[in-house]
N, C-alpha and C. Protein backbone atom coordinates (compact mmCIF):
# COMPACT_ATOMS: atom_id res chain seq x y z
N UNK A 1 13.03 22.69 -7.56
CA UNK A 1 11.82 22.14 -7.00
C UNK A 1 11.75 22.51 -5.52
N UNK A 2 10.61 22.91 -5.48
CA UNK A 2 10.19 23.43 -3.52
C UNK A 2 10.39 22.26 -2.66
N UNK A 3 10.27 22.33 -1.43
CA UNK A 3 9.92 21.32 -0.70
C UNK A 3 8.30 20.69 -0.95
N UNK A 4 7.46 21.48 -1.07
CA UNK A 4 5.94 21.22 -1.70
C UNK A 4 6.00 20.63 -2.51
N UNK A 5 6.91 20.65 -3.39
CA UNK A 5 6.90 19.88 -4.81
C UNK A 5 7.47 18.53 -4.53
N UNK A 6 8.24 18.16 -3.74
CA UNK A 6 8.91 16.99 -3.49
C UNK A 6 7.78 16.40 -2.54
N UNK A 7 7.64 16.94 -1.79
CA UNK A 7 6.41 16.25 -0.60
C UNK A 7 5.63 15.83 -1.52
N UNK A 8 5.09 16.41 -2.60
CA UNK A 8 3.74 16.43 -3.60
C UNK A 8 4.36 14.70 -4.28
N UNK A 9 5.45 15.13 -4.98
CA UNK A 9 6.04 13.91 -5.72
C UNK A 9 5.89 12.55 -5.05
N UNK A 10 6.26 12.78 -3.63
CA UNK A 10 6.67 11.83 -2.89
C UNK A 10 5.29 10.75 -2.60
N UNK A 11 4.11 11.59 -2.19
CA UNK A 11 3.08 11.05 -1.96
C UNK A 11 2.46 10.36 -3.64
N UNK A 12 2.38 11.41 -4.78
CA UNK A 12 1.71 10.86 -5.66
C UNK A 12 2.57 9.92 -6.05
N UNK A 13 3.73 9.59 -6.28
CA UNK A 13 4.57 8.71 -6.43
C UNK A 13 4.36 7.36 -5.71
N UNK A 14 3.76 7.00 -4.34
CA UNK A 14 3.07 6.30 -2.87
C UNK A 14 1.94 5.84 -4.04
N UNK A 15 0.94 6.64 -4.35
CA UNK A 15 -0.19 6.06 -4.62
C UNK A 15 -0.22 5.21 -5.84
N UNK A 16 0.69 6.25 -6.87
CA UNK A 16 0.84 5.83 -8.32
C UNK A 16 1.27 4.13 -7.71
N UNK A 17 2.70 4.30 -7.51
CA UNK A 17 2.91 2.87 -7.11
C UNK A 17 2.23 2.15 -6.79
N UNK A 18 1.24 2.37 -5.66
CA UNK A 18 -0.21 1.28 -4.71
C UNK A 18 -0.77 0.81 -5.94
N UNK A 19 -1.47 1.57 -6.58
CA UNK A 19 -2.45 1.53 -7.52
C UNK A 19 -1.76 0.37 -8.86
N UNK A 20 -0.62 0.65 -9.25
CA UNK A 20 -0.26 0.46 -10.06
C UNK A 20 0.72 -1.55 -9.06
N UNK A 21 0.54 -1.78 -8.09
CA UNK A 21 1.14 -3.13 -7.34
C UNK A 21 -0.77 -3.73 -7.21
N UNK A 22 -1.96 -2.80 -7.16
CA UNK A 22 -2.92 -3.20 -7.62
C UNK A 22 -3.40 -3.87 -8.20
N UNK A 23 -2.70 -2.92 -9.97
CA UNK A 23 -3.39 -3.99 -10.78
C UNK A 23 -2.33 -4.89 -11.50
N UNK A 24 -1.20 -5.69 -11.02
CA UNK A 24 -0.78 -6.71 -11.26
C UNK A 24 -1.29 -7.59 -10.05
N UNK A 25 -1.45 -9.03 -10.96
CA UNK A 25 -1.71 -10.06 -10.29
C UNK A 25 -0.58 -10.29 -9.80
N UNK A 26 -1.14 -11.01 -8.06
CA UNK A 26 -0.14 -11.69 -7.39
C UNK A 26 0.71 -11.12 -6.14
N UNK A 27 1.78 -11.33 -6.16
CA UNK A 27 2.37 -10.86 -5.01
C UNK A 27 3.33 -10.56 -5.37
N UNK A 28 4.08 -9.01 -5.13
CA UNK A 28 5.35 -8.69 -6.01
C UNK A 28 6.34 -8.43 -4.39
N UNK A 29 7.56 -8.84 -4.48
CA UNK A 29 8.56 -9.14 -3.99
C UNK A 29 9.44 -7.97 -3.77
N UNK A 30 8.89 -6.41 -3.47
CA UNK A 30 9.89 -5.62 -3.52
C UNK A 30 9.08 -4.76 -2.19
N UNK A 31 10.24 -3.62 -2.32
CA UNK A 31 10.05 -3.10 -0.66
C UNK A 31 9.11 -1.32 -1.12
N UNK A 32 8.60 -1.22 0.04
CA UNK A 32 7.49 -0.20 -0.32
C UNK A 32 8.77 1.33 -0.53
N UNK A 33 9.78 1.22 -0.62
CA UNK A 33 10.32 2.42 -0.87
C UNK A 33 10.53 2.32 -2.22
N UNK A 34 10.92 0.78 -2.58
CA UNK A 34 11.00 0.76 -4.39
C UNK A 34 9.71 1.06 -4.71
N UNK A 35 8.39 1.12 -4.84
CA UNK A 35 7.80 1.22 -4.89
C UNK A 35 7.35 2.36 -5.23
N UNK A 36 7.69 3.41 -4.55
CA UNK A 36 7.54 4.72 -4.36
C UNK A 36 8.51 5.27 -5.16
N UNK A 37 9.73 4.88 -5.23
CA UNK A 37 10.68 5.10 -6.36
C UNK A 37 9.81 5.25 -7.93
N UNK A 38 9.37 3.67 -7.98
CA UNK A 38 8.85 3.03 -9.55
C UNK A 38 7.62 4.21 -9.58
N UNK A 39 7.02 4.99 -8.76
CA UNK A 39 5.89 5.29 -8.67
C UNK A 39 6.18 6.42 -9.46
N UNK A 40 6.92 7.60 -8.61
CA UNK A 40 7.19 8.53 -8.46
C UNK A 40 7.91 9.20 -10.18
N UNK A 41 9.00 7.63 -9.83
CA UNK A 41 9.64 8.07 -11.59
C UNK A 41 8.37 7.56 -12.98
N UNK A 42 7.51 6.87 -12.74
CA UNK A 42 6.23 6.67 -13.37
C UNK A 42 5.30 7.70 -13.99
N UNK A 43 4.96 8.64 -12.42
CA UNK A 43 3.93 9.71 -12.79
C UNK A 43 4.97 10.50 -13.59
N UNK A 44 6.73 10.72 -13.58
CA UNK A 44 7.29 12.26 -14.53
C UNK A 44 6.67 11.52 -15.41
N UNK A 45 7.18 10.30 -16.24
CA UNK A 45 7.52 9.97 -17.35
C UNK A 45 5.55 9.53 -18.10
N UNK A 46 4.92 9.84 -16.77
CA UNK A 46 3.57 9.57 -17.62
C UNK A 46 2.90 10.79 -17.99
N UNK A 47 3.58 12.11 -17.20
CA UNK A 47 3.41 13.32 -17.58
C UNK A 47 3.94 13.66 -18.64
N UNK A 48 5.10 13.88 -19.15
CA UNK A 48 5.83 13.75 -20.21
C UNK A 48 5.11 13.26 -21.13
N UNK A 49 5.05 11.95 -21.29
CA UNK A 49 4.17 10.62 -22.55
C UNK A 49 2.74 11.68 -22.83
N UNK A 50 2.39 12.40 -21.50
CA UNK A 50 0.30 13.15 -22.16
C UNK A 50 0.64 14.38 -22.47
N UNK A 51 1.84 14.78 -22.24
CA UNK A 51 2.13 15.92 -22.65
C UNK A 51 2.68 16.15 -24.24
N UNK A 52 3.21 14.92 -24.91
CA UNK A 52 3.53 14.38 -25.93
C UNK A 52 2.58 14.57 -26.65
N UNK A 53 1.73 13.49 -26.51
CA UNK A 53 0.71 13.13 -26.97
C UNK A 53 -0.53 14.10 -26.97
N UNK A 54 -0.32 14.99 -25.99
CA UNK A 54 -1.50 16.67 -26.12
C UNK A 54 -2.89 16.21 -25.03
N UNK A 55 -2.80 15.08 -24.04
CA UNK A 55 -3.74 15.15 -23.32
C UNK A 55 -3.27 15.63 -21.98
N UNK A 56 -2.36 16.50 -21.72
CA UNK A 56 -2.19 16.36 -19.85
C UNK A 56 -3.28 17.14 -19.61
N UNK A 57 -3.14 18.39 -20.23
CA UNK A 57 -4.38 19.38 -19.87
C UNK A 57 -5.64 19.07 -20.18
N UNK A 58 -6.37 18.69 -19.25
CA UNK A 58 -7.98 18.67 -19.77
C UNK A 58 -8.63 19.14 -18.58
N UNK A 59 -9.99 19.23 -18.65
CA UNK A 59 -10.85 19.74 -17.50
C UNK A 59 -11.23 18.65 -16.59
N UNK A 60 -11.01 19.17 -15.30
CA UNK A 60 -11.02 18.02 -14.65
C UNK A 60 -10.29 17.21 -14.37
N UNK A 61 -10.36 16.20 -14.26
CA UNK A 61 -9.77 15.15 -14.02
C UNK A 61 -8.74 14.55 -15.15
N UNK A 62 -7.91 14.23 -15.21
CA UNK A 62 -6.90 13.65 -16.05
C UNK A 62 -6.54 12.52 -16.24
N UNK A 63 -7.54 11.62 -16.58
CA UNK A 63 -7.72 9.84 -16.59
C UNK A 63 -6.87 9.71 -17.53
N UNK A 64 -6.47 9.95 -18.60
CA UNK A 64 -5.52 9.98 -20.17
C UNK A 64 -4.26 9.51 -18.95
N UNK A 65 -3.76 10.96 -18.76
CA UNK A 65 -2.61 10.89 -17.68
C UNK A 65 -2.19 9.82 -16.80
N UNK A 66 -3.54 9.70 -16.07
CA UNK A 66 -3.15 8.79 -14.94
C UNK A 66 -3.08 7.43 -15.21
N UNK A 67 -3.65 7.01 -16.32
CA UNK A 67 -3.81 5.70 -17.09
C UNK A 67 -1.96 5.27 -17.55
N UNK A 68 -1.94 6.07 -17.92
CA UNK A 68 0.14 6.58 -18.39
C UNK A 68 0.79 6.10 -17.36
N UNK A 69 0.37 6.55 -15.98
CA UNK A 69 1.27 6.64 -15.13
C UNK A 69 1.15 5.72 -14.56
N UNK A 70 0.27 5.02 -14.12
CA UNK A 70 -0.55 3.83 -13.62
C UNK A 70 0.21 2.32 -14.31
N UNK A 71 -0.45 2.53 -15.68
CA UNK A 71 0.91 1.30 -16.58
C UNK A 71 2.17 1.40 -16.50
N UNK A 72 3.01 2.14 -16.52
CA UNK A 72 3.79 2.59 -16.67
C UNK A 72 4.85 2.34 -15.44
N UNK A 73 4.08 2.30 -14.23
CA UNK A 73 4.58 2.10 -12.90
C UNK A 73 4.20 0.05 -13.17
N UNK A 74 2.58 -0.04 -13.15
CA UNK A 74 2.88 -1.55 -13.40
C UNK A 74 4.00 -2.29 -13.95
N UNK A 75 4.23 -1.95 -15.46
CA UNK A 75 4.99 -2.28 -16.05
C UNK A 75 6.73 -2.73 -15.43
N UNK A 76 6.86 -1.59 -14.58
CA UNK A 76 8.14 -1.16 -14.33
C UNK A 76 7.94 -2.34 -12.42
N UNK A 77 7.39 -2.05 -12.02
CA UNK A 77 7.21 -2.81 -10.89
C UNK A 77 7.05 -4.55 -11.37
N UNK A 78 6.49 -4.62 -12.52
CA UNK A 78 6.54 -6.31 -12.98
C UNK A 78 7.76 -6.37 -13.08
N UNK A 79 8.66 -5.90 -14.27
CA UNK A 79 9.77 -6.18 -14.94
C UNK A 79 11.15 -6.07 -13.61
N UNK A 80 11.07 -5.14 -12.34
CA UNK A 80 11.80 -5.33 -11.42
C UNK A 80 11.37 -6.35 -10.66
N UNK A 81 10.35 -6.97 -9.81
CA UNK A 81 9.68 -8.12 -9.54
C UNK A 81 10.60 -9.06 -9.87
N UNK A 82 10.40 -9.19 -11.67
CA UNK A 82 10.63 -10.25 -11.68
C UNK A 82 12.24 -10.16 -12.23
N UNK A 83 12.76 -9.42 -12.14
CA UNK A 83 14.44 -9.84 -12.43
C UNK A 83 15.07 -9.93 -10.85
N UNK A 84 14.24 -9.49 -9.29
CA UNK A 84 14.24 -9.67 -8.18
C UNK A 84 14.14 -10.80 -8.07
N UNK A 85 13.09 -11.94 -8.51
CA UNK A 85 12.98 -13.26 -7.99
C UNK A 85 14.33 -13.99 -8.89
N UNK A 86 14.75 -13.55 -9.93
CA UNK A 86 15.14 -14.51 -11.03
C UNK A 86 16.66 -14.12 -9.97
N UNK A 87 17.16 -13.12 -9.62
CA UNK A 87 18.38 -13.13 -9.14
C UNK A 87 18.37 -13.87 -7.60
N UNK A 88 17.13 -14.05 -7.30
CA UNK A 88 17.17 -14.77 -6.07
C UNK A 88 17.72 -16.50 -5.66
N UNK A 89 17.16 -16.74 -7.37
CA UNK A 89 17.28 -17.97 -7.32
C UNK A 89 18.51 -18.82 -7.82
């Protein structure tokens, strides 16, 4: 992987995460680098899942995809959240 490709990762990985601390309710308890972590490892594994499934490639825009990656990061940002608060206490 280039440096372009990591810079690339790094940022869509930033947003995936935002987007995806979005749409859970509430206030999640973790630090914006996990975040970017959950994000980052989100968009491979939501690329992978449309690539599976035969939608990555389409014209345009890639809502199939990003929908993947989007849950996928939610998901993963809830389930750390909340084993974060549970070890807190």
């Amino acid at each position: 992987m280039t440096i372009t490709g990591i810079i690339v990762a790094i940022i869509v990985g930033a947003v995936i995460g935002a987007l995806a601390r979005l749409v859970l309710p509430g206030r999640q308890n973790i630090s914006i680098l996990m975040t970017v972590i959950i994000g980052i490892v989100a968009a491979l594994i939501g690329t992978w899942l449309a690539q599976l499934v035969g939608v990555a490639t389409t014209d345009g825009i890639d809502w199939i995809e990003l929908v993947f990656q989007i849950g996928l990061a939610a998901i993963a940002i809830a389930l750390f959240s909340g084993f974060g608060a549970r070890r807190r206490v």
